[in-house]
C-alpha atoms as a PDB file:
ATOM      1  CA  UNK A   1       0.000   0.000   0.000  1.00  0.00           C
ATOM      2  CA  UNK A   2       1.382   3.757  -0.989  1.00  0.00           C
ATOM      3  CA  UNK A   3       1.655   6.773   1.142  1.00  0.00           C
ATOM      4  CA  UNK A   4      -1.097   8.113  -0.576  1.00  0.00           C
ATOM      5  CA  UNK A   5      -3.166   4.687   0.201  1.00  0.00           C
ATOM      6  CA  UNK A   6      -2.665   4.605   4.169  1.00  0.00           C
ATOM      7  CA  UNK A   7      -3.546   8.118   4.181  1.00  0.00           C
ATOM      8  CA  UNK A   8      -6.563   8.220   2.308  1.00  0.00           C
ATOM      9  CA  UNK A   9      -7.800   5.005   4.351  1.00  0.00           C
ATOM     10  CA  UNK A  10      -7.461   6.848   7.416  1.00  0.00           C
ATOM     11  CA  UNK A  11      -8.657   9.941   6.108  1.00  0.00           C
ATOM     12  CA  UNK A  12     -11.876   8.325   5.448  1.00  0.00           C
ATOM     13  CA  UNK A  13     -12.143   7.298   8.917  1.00  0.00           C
ATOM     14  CA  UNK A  14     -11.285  10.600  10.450  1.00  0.00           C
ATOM     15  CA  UNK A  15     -14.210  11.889   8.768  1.00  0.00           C
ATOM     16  CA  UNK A  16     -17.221   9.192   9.589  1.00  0.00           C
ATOM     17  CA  UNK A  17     -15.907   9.855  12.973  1.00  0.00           C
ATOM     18  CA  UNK A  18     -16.289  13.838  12.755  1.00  0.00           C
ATOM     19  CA  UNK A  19     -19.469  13.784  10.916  1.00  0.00           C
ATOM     20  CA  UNK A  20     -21.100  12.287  14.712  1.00  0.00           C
ATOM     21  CA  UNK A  21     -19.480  15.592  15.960  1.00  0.00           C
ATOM     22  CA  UNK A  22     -20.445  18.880  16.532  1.00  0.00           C
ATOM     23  CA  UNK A  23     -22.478  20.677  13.491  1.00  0.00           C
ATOM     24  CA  UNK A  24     -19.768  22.499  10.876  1.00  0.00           C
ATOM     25  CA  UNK A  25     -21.527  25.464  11.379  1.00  0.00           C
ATOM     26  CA  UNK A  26     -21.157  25.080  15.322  1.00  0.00           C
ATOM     27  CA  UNK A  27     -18.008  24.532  14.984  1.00  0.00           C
ATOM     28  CA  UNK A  28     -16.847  27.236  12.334  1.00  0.00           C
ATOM     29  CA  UNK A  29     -19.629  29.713  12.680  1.00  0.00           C
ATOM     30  CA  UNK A  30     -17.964  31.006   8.999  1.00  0.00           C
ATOM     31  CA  UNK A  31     -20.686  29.058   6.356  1.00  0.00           C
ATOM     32  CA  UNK A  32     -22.129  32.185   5.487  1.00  0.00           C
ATOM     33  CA  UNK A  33     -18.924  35.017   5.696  1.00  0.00           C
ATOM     34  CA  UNK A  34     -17.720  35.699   1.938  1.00  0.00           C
ATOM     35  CA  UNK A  35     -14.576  34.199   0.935  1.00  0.00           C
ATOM     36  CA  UNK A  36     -11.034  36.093   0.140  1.00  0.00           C
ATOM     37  CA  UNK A  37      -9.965  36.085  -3.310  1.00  0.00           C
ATOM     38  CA  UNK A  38      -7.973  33.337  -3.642  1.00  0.00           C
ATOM     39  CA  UNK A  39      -8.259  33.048  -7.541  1.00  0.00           C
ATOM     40  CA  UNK A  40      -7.611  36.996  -7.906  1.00  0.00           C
ATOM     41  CA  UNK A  41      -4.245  36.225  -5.875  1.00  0.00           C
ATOM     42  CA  UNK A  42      -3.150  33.726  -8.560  1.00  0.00           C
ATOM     43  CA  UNK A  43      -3.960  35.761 -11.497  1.00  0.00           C
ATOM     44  CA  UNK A  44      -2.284  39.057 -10.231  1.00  0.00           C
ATOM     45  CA  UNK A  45       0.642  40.630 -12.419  1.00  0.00           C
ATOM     46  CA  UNK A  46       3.555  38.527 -12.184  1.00  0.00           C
ATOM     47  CA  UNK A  47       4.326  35.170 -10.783  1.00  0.00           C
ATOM     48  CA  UNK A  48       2.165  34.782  -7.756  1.00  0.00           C
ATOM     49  CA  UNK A  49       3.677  33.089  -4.710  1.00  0.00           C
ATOM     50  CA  UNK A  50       1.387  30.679  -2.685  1.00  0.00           C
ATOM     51  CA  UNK A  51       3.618  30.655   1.083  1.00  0.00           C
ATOM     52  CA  UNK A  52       2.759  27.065   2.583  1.00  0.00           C
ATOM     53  CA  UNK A  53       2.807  26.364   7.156  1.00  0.00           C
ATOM     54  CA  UNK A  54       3.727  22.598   6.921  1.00  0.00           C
ATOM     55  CA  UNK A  55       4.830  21.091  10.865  1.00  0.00           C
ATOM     56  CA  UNK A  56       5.850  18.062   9.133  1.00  0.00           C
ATOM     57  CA  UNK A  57       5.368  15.808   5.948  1.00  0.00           C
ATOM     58  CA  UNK A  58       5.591  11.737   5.674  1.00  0.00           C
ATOM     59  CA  UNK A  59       8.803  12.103   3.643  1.00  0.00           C
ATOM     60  CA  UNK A  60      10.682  14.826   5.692  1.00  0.00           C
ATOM     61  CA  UNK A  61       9.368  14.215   9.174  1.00  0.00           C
ATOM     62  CA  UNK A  62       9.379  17.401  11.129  1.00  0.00           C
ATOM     63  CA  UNK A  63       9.897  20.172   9.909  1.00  0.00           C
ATOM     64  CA  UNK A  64       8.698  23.002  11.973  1.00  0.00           C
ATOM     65  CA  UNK A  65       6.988  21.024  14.834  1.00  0.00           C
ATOM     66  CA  UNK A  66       6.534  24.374  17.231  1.00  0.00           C
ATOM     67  CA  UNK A  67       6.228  27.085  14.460  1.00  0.00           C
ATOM     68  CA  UNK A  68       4.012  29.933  15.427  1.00  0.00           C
ATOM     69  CA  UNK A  69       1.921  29.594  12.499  1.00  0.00           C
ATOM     70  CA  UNK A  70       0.760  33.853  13.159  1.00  0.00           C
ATOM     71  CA  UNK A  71       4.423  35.067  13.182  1.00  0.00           C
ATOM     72  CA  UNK A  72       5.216  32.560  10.206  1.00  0.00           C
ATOM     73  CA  UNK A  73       1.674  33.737   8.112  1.00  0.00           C
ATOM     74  CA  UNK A  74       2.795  37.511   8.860  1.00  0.00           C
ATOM     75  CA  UNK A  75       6.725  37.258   7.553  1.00  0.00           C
ATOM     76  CA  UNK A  76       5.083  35.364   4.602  1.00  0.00           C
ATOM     77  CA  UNK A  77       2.637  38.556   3.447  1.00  0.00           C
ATOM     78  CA  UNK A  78       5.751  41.153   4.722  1.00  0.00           C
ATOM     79  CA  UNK A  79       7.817  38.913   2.250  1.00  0.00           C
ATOM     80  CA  UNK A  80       5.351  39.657  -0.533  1.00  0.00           C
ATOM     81  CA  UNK A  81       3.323  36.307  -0.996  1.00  0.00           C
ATOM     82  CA  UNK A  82      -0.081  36.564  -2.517  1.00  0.00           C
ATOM     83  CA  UNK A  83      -1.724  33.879  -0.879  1.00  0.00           C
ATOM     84  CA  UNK A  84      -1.307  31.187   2.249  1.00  0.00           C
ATOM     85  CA  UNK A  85      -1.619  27.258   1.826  1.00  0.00           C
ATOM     86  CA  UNK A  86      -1.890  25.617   5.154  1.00  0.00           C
ATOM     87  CA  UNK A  87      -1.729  21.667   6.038  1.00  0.00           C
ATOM     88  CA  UNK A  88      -4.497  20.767   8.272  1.00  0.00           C
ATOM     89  CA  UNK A  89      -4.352  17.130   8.416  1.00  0.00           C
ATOM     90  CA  UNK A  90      -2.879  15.777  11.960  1.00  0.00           C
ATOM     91  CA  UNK A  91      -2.123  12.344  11.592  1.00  0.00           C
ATOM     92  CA  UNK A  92       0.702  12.769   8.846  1.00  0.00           C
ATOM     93  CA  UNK A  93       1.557  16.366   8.801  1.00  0.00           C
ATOM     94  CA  UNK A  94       1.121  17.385  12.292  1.00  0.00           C
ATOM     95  CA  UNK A  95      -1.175  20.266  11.851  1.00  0.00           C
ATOM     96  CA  UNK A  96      -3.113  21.572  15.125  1.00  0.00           C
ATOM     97  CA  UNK A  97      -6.858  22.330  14.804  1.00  0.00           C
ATOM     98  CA  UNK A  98      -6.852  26.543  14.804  1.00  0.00           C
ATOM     99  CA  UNK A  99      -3.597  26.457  12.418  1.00  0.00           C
ATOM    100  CA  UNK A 100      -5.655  27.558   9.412  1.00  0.00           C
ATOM    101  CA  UNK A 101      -7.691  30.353  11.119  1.00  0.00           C
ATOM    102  CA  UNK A 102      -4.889  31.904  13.080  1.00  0.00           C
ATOM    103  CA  UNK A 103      -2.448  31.972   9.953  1.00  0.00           C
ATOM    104  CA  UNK A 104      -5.529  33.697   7.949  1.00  0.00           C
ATOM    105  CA  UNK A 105      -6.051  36.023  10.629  1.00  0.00           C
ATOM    106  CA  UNK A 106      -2.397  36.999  11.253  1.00  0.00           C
ATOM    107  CA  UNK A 107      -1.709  37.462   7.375  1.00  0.00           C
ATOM    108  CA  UNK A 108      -5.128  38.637   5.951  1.00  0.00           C
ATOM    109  CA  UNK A 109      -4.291  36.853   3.113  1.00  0.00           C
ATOM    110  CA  UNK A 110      -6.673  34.266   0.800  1.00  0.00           C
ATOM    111  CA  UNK A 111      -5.952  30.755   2.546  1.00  0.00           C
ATOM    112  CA  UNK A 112      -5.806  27.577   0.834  1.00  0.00           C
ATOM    113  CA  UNK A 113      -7.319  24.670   2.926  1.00  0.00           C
ATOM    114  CA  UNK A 114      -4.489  21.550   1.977  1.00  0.00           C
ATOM    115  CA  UNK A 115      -5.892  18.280   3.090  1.00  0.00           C
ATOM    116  CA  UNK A 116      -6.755  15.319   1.872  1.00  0.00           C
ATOM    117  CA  UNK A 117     -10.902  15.707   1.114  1.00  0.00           C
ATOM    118  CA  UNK A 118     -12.152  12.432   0.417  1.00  0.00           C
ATOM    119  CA  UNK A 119     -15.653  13.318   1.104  1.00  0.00           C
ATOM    120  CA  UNK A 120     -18.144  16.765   0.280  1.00  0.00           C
ATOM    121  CA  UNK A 121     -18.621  16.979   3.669  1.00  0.00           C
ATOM    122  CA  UNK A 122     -15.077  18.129   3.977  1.00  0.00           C
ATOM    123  CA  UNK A 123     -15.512  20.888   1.957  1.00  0.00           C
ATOM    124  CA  UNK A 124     -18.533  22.481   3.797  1.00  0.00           C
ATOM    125  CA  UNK A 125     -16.248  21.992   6.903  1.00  0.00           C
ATOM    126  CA  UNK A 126     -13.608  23.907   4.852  1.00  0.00           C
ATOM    127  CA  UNK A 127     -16.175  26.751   4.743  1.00  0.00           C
ATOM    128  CA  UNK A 128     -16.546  26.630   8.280  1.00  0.00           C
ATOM    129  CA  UNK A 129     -12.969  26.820   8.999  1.00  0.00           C
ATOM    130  CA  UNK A 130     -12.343  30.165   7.701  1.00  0.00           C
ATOM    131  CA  UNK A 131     -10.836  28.593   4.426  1.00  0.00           C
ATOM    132  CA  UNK A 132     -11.382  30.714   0.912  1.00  0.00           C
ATOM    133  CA  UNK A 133      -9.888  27.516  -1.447  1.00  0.00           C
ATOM    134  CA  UNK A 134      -9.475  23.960  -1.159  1.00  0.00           C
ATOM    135  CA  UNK A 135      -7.465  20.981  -2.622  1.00  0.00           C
ATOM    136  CA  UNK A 136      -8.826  18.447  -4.479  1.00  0.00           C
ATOM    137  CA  UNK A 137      -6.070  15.620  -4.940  1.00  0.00           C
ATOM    138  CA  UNK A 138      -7.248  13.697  -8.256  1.00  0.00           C
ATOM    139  CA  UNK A 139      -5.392  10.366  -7.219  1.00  0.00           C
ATOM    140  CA  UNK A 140      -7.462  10.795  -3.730  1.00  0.00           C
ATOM    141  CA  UNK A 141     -11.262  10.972  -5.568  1.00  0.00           C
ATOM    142  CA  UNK A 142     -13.330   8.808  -8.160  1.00  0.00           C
ATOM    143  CA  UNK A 143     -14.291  11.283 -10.779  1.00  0.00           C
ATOM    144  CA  UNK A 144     -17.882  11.128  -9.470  1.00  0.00           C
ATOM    145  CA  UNK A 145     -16.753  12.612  -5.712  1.00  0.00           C
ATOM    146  CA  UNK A 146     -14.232  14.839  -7.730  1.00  0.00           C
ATOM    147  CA  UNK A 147     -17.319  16.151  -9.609  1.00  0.00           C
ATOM    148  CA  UNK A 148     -19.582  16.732  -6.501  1.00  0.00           C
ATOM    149  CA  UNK A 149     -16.894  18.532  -4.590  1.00  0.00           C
ATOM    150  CA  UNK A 150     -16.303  21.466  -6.849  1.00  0.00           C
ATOM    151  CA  UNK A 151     -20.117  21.613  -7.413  1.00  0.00           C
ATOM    152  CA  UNK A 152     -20.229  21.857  -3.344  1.00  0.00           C
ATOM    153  CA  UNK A 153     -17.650  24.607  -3.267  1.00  0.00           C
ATOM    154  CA  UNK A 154     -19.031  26.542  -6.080  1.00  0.00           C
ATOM    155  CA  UNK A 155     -21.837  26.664  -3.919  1.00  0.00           C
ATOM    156  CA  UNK A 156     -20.113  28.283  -0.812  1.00  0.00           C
ATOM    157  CA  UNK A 157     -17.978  30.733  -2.986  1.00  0.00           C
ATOM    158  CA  UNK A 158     -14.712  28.594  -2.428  1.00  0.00           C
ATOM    159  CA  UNK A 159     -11.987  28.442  -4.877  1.00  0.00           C
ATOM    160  CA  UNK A 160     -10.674  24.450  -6.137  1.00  0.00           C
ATOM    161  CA  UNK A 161      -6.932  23.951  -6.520  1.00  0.00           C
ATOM    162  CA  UNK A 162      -7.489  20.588  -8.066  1.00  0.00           C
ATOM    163  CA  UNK A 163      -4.216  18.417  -8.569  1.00  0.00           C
ATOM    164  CA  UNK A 164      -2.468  16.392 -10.483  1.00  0.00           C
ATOM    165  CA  UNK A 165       0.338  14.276 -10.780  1.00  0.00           C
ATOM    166  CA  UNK A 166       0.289  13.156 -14.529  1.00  0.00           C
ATOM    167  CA  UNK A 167      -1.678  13.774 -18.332  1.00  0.00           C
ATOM    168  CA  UNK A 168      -4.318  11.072 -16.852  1.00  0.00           C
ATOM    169  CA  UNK A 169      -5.233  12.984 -13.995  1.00  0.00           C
ATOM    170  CA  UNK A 170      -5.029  16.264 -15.999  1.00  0.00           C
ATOM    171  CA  UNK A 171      -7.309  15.355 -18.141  1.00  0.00           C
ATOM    172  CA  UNK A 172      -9.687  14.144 -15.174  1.00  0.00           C
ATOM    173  CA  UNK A 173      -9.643  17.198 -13.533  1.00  0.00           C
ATOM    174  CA  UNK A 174     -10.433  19.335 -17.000  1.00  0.00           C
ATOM    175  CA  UNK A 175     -13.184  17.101 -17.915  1.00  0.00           C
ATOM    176  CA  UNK A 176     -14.236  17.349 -14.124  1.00  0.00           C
ATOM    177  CA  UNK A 177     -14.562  21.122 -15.042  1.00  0.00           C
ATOM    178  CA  UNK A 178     -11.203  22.126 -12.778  1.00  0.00           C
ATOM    179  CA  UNK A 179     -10.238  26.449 -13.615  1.00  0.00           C
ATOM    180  CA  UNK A 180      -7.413  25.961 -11.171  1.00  0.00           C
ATOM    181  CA  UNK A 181      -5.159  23.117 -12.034  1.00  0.00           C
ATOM    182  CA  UNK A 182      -2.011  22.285  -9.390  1.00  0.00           C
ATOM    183  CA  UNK A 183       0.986  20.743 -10.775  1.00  0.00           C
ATOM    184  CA  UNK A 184       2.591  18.445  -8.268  1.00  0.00           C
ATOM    185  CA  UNK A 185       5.961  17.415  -9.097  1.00  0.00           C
ATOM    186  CA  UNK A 186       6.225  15.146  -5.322  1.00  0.00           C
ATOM    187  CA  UNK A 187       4.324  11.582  -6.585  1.00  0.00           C
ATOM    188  CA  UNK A 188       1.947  10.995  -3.713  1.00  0.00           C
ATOM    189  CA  UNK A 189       2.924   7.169  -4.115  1.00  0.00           C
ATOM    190  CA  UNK A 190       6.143   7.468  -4.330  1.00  0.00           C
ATOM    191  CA  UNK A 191       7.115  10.992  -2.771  1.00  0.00           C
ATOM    192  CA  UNK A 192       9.742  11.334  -5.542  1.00  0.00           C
ATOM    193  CA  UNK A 193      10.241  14.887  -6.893  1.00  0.00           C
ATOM    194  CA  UNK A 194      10.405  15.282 -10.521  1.00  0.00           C
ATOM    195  CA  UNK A 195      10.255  19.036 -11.272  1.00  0.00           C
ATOM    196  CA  UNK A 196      10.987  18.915 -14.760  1.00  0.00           C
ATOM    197  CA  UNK A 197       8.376  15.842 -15.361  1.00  0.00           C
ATOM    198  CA  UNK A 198       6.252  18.907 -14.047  1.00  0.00           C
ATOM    199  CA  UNK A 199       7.499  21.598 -16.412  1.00  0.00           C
ATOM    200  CA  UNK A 200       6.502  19.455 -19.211  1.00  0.00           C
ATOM    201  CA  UNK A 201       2.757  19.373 -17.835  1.00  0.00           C
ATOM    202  CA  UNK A 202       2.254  22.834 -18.521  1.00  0.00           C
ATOM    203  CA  UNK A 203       1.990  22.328 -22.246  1.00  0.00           C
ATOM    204  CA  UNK A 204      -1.105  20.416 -21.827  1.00  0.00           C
ATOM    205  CA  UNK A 205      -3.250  22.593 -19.104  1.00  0.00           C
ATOM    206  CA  UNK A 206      -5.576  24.245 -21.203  1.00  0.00           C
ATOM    207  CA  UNK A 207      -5.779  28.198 -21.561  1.00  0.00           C
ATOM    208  CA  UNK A 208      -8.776  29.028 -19.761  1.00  0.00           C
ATOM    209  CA  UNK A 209      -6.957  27.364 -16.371  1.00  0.00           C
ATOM    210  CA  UNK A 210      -4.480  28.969 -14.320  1.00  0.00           C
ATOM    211  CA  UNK A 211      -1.918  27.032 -13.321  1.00  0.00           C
ATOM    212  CA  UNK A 212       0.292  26.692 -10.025  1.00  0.00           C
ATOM    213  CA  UNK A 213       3.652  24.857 -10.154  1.00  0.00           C
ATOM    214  CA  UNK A 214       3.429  22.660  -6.458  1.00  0.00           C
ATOM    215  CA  UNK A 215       6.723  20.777  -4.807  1.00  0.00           C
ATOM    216  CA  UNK A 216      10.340  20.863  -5.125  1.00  0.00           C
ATOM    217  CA  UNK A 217      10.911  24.367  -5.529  1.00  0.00           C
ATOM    218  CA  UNK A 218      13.267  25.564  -3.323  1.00  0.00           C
ATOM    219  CA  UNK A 219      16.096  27.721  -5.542  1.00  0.00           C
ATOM    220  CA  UNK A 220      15.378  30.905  -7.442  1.00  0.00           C
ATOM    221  CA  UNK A 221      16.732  29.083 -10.423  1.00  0.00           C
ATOM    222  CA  UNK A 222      13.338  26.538  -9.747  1.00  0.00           C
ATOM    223  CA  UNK A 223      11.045  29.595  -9.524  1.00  0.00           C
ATOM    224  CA  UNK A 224      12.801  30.991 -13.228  1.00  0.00           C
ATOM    225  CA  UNK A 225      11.731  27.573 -14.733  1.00  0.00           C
ATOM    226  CA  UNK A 226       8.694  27.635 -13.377  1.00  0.00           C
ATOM    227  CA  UNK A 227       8.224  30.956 -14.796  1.00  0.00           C
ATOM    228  CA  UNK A 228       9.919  30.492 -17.912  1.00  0.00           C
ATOM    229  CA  UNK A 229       7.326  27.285 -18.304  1.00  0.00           C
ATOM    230  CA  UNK A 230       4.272  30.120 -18.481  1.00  0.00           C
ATOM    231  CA  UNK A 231       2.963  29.223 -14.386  1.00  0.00           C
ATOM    232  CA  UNK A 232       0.646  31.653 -12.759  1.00  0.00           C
ATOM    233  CA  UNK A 233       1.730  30.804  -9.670  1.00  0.00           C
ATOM    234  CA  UNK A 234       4.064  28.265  -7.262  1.00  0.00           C
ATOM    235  CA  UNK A 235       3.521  26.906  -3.939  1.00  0.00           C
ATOM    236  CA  UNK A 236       6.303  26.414  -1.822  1.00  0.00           C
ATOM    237  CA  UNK A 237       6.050  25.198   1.577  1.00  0.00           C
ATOM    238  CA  UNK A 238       9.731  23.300   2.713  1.00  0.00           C
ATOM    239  CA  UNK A 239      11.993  25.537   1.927  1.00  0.00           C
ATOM    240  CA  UNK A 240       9.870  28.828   3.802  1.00  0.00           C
ATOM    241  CA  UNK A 241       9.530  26.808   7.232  1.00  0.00           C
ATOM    242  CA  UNK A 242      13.446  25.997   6.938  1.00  0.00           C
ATOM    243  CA  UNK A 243      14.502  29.301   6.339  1.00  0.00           C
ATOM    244  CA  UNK A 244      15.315  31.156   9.201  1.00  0.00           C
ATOM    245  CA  UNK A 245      14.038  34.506   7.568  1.00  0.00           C
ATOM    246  CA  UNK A 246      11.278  33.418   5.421  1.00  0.00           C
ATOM    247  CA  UNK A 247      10.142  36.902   4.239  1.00  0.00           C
ATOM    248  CA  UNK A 248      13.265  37.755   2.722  1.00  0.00           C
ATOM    249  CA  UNK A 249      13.331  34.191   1.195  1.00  0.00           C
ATOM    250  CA  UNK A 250      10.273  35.083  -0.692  1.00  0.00           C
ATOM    251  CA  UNK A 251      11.473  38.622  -1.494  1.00  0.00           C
ATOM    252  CA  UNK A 252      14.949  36.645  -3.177  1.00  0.00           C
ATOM    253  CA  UNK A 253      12.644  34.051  -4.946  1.00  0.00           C
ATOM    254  CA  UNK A 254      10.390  36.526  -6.562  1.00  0.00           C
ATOM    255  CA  UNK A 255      13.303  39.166  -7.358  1.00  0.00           C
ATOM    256  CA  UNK A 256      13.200  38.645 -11.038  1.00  0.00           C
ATOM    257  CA  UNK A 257       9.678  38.765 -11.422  1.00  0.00           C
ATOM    258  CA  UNK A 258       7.924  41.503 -13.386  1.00  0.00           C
ATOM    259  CA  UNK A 259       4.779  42.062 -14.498  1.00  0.00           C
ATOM    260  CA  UNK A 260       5.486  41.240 -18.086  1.00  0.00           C
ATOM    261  CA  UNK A 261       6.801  37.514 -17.073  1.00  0.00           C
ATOM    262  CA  UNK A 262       2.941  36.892 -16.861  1.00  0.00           C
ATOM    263  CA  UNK A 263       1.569  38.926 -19.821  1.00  0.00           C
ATOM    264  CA  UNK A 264       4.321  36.998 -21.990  1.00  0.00           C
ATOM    265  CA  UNK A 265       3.177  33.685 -20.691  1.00  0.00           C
ATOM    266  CA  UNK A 266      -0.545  34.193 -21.441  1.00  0.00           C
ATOM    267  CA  UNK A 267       0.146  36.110 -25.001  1.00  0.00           C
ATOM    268  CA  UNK A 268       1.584  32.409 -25.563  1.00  0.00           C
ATOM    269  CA  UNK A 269      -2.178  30.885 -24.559  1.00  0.00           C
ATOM    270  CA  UNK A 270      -0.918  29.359 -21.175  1.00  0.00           C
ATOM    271  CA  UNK A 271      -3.299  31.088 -18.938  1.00  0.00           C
ATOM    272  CA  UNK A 272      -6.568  33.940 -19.335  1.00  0.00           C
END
């Protein structure tokens, strides 16, 4: 059984067990606040820069076990990142309940929800967690569940990062009806990094879908390619909790950027 396996079998536990818990809406009270613009933080001038709080991963370990997930969210926006991914799953990446909210709070910024969602449910709990996007992992979900999660977040004015490992799953998540398509170079099976295998993908994600390059970017030469490939945006998690000033990291990754980097990229027919 892979990584990806174990997890999704116990993810699917973890959530029959908190459906017999309290109400989402008890427990979030946020069903009915609007959501942040996560998909206007992709698209804006230049490449965007999606700043990930991680504690730990199945392939690293720990990473940043006692991080103070509000001082980490704020360096990340003083830094210059458009947008905050955060990890909330605690059996294999160590997350702690109020991670997401306080790092949205701290930062103000649009805040990705990065779990494994096996189940629609998860994605009106998403909601109720203060979340304004969430992922969809297209080896996790039969198309069908794929399907009836972006139709539930549509609903609640979330934003889908839906993603994929290879052209198979790319072309499930398109025909699924995916705008926001997440290149993973890490192999959820294997938790090899390929970032060129990655690169390559770009050709094939359609025009009217932005695109975010996700794992293994840790050098500014990784953020040129990723550029360079016509990306609208990168996620990087690892390298940000490692770095002891993780602001100026960001601030040294994005120091080539420029406006016209993007406007090149989609005169090409990469992205809208």
């Amino acid at each position: 059984m892979s990584v990806l396996d174990r997890i999704v079998e116990h993810k699917r536990g973890e959530v029959a067990r908190r459906k017999r818990g309290p109400a989402v809406a008890e427990a979030g009270g946020e069903l009915n606040q609007p959501a942040l613009d996560f998909r206007g933080a992709v698209r804006r001038p230049g490449l965007s820069l999606i700043a990930e709080i991680k504690r730990r991963s199945p392939s690293r370990g720990w990473i940043g076990p006692d991080v103070d997930v509000e001082t980490q969210a704020a360096r990340y926006r003083q830094g210059g990142a458009a947008a905050l991914s955060v990890l909330t799953d605690e059996a294999f990446f160590g997350a702690r309940p109020d991670d997401l909210a306080r790092a949205k709070a701290a930062s103000g910024l649009p805040t990705l929800r990065k779990d494994f969602i096996v189940d629609p449910w998860q994605v009106c709990e998403s909601k109720g967690m203060g979340a304004d996007a969430v992922l969809l992992i297209v080896a996790a979900l039969p198309d069908a569940a794929m399907r009836e999660c972006l139709h539930v977040a549509s609903a609640l004015g979330l934003v889908v990062l839906v993603e994929v490992h290879n052209d198979s799953e790319l072309d499930r998540a398109v025909d699924a009806g995916a705008e926001l398509v997440g290149v993973n170079n890490r192999d959820l099976r294997t938790f090899a990094v390929d970032l060129e295998r990655g690169l390559r993908m770009r050709e094939r994600i359609p025009a009217h879908c932005l695109a975010v390059a996700e794992s293994g970017i840790r050098t500014p030469a990784d953020v040129q390619a990723v550029r360079r490939a016509g990306f609208d945006a990168v996620l990087i998690g690892e390298a940000l909790m490692e770095s002891p000033d993780p602001a100026r990291l960001i601030r040294e990754l994005l120091t080539d950027d420029s406006a016209s980097s993007k406007r090149a990229a989609r005169a090409y027919g990469h992205s809208p």
